[in-house]
C-alpha atoms as a PDB file:
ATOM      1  CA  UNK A   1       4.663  13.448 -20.001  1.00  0.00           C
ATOM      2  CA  UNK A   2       2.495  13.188 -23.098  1.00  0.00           C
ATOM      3  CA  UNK A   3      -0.142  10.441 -22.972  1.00  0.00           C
ATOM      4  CA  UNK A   4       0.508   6.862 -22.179  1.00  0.00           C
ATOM      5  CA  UNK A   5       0.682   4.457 -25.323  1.00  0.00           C
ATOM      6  CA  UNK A   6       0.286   0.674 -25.298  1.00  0.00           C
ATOM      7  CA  UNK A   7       4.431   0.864 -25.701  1.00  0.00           C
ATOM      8  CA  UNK A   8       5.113   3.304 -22.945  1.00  0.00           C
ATOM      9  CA  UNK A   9       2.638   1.480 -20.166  1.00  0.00           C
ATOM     10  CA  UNK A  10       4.825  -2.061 -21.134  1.00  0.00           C
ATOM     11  CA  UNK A  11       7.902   0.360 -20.225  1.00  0.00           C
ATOM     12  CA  UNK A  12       6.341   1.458 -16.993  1.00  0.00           C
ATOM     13  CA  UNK A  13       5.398  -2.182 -15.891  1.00  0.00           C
ATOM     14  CA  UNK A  14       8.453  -3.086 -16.297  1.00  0.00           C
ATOM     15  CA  UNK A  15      10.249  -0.576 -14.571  1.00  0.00           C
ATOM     16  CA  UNK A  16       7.558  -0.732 -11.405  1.00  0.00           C
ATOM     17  CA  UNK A  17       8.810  -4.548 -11.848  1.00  0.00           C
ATOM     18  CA  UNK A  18      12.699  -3.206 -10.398  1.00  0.00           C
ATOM     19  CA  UNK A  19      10.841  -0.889  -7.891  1.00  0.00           C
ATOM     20  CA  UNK A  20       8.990  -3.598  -6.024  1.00  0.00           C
ATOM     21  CA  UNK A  21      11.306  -6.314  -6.507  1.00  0.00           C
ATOM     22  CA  UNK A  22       9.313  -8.290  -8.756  1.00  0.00           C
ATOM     23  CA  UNK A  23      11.047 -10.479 -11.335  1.00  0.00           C
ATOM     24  CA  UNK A  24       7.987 -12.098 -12.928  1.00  0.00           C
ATOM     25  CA  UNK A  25       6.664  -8.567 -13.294  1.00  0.00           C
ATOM     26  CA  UNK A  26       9.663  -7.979 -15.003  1.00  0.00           C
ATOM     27  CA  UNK A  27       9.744 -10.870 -17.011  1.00  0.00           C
ATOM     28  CA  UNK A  28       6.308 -10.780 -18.336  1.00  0.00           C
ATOM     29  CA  UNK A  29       6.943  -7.437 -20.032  1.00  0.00           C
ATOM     30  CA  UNK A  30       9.380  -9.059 -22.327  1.00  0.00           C
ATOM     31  CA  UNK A  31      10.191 -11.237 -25.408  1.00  0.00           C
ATOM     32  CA  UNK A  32      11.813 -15.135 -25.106  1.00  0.00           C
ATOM     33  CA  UNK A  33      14.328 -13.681 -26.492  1.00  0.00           C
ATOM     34  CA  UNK A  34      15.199 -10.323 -25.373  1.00  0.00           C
ATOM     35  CA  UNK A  35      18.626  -9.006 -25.517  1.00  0.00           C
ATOM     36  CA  UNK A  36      19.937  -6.495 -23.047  1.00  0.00           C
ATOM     37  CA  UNK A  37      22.698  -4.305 -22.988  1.00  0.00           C
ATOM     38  CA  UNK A  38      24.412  -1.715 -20.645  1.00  0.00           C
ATOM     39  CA  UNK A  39      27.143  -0.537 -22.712  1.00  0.00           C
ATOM     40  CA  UNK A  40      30.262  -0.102 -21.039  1.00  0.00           C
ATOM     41  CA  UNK A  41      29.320  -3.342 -18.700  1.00  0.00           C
ATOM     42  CA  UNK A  42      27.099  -6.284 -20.140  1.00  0.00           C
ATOM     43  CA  UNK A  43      25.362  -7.753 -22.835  1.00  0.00           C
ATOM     44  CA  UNK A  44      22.976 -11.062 -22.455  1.00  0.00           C
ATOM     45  CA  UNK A  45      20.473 -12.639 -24.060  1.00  0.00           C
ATOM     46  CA  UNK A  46      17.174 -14.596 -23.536  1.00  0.00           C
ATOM     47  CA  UNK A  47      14.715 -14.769 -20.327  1.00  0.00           C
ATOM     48  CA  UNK A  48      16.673 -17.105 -17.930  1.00  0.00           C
ATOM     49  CA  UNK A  49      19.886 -15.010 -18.561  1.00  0.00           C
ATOM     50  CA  UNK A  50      17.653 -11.338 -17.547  1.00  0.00           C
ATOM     51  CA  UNK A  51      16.360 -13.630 -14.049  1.00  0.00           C
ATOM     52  CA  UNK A  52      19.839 -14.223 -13.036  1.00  0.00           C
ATOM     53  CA  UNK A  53      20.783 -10.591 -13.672  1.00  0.00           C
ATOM     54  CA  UNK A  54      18.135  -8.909 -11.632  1.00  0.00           C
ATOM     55  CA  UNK A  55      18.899 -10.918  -8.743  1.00  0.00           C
ATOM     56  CA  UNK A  56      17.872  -7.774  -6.698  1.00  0.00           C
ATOM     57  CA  UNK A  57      21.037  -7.651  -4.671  1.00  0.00           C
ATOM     58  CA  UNK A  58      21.527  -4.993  -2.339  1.00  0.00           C
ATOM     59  CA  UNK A  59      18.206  -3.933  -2.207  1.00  0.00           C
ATOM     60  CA  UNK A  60      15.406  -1.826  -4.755  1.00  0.00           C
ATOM     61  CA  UNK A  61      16.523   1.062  -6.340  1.00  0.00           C
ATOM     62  CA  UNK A  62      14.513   4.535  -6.651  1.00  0.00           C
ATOM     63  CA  UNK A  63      13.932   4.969 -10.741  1.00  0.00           C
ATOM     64  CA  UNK A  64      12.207   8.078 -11.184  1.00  0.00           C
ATOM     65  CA  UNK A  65      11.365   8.584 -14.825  1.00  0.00           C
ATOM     66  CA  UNK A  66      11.931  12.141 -16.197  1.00  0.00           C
ATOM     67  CA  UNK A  67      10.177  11.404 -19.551  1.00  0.00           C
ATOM     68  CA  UNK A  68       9.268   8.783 -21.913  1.00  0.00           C
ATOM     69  CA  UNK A  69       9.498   9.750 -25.804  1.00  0.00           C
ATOM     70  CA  UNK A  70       8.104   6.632 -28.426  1.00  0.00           C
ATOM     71  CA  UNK A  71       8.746   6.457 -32.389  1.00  0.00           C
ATOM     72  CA  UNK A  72       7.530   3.575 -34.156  1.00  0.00           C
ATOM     73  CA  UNK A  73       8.536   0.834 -32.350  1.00  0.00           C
ATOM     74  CA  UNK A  74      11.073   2.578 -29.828  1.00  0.00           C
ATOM     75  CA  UNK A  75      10.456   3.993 -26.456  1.00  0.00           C
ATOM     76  CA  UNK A  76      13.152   5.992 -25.075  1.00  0.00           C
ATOM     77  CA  UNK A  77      13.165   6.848 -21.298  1.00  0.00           C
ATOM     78  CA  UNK A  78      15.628   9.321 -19.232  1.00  0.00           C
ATOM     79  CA  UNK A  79      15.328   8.061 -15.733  1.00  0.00           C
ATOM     80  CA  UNK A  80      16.954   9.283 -12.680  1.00  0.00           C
ATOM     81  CA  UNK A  81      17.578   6.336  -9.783  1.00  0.00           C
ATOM     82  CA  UNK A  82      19.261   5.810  -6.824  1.00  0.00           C
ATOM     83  CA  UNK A  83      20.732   1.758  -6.377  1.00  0.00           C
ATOM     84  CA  UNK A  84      21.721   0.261  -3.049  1.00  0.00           C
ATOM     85  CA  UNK A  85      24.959  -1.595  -3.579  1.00  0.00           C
ATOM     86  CA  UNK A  86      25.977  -4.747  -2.027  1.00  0.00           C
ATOM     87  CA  UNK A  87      28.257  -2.796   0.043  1.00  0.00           C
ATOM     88  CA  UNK A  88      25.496  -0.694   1.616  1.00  0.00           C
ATOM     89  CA  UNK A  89      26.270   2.288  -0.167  1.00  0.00           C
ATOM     90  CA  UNK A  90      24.084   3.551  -2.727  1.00  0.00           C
ATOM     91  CA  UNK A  91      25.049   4.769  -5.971  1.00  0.00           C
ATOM     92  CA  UNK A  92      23.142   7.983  -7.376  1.00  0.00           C
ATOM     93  CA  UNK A  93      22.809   7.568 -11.511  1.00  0.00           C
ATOM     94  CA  UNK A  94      20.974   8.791 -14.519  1.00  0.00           C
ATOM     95  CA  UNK A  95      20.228   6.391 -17.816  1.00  0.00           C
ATOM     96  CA  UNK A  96      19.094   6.786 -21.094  1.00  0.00           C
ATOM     97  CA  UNK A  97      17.166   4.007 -21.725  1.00  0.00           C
ATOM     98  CA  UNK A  98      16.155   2.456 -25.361  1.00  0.00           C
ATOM     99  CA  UNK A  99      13.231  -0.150 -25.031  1.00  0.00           C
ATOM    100  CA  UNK A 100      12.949  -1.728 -29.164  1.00  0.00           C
ATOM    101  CA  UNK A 101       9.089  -3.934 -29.178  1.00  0.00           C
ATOM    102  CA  UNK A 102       7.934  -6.758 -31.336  1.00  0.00           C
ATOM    103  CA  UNK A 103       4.035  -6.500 -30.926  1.00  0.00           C
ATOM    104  CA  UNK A 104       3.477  -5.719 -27.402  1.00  0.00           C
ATOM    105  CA  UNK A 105       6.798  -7.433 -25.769  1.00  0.00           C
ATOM    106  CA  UNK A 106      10.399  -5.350 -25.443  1.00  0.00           C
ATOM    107  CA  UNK A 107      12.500  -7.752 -27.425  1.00  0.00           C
ATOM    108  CA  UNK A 108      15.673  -5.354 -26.704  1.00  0.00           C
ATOM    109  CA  UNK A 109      16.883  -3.081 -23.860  1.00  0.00           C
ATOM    110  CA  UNK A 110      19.907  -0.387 -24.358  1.00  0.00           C
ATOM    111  CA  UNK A 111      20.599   1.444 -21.205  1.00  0.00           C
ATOM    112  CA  UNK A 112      22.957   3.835 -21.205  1.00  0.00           C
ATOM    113  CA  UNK A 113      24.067   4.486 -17.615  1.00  0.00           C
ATOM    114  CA  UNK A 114      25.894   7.646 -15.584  1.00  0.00           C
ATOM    115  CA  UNK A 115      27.113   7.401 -11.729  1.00  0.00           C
ATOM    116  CA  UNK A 116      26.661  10.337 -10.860  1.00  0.00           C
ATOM    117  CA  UNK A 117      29.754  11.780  -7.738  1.00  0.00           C
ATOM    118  CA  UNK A 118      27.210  14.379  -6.603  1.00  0.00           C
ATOM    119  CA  UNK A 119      23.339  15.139  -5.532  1.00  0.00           C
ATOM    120  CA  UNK A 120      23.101  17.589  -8.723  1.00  0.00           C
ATOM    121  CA  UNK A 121      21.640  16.619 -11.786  1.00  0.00           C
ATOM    122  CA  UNK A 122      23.167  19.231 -14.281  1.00  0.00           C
END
């Protein structure tokens, strides 16, 4: 990956936030307002909204990211994760992440995420 920005170490926080289960982490990386979307499933808004959706339930999920790549105020990720599921099972996926800043804060998540039926990544 090329070399860590103010941006892109915000992004990582964050994301190290989902991988130890820390909400606050989490929180602290973003805007009073931040809006988050996973198209296809939800779309909230504002802090208290984002606790109740990372609830954590199931368990932490493995988000390895492939690469981080920042214009302006943009920093897109591809990540590959694995997420236990309520159920026990764990779902294998890949996500294209956008991550939109004001100052230092992500004000706006877009995640675009793939299950993924198999172990390959093609």
């Amino acid at each position: 990956m090329s070399a860590d920005t103010p941006h892109k170490q915000v992004v990582k926080r964050y994301l190290e936030g989902f991988r130890t289960g820390s909400p606050d982490q989490i929180l602290s990386c973003l805007t009073d307002d931040i809006v988050w979307t996973v198209y296809g499933h939800f779309r909230l808004s504002g802090k208290e909204a984002y606790r109740a959706a990372i609830g954590g339930e199931g368990g932490l999920p493995t988000l390895d990211v492939v690469r981080l790549v920042e214009e302006g105020d943009t920093v897109m990720a591809e990540i590959h994760g694995v997420a236990p599921q309520p159920d026990g099972t764990r779902q294998r996926m890949v996500m294209g992440e956008v991550f939109l800043f004001r100052g230092d804060l992500i004000c706006e998540r877009r995640a675009f995420l793939v299950p993924l039926q198999h172990d390959d990544i093609r």
